[in-house]
Protein backbone atom coordinates (compact mmCIF):
# COMPACT_ATOMS: atom_id res chain seq x y z
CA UNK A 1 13.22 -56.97 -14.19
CA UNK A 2 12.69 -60.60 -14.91
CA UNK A 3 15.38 -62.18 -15.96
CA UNK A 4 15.99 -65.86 -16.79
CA UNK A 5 19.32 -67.54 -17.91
CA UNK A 6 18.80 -70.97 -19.76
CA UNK A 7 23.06 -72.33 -20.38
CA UNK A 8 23.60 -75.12 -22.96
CA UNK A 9 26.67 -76.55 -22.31
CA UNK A 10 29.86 -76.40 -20.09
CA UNK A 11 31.40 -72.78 -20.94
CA UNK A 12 29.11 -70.66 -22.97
CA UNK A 13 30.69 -67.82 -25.02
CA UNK A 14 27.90 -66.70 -26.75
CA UNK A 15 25.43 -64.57 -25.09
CA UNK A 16 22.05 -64.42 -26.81
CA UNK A 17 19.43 -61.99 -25.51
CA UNK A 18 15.89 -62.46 -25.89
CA UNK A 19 12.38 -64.23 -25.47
CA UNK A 20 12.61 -68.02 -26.00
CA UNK A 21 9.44 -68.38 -27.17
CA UNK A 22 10.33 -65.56 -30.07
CA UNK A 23 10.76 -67.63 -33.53
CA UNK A 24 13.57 -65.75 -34.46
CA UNK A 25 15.72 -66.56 -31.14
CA UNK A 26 14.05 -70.22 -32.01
CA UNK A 27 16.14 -70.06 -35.24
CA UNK A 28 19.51 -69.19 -33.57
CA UNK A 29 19.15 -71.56 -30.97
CA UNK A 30 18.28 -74.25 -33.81
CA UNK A 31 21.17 -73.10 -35.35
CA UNK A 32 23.48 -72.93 -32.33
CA UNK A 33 22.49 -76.41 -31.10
CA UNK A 34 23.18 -77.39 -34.64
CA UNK A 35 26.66 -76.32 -34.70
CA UNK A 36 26.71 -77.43 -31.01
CA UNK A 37 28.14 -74.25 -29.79
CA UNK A 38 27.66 -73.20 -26.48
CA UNK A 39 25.60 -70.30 -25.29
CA UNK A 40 23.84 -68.59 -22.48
CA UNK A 41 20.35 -67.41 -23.20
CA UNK A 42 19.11 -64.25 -21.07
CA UNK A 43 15.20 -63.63 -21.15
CA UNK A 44 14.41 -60.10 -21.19
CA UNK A 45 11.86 -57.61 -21.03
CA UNK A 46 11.36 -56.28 -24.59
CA UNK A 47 7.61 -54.96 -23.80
CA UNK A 48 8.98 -53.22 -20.64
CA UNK A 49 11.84 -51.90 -22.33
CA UNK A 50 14.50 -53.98 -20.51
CA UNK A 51 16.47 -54.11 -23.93
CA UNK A 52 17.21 -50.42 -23.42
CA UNK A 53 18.54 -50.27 -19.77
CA UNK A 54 22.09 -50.28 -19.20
């Protein structure tokens, strides 16, 4: 698995999963930074079906 973390700000306590290149995740980080809220973002696998491990 290849996974990347990319943490805006001191304490994030939002957790958004994802590809940061998706335009969707593009929206909620536009709207996060917007709001300047915090978050973590972890790139996953969606192709590889990283999404459905636990």
């Amino acid at each position: 698995t290849s996974t990347k973390n990319i943490i805006m700000g001191n304490k994030p306590q939002i957790i958004l999963y994802g590809l940061a290149t998706s335009t969707c995740i593009q929206r909620v980080i536009a709207t996060l930074a917007e709001k300047q809220l915090n978050f973590k973002l972890t790139s996953i696998d969606v192709a590889g079906g990283e999404h459905k491990v636990r």
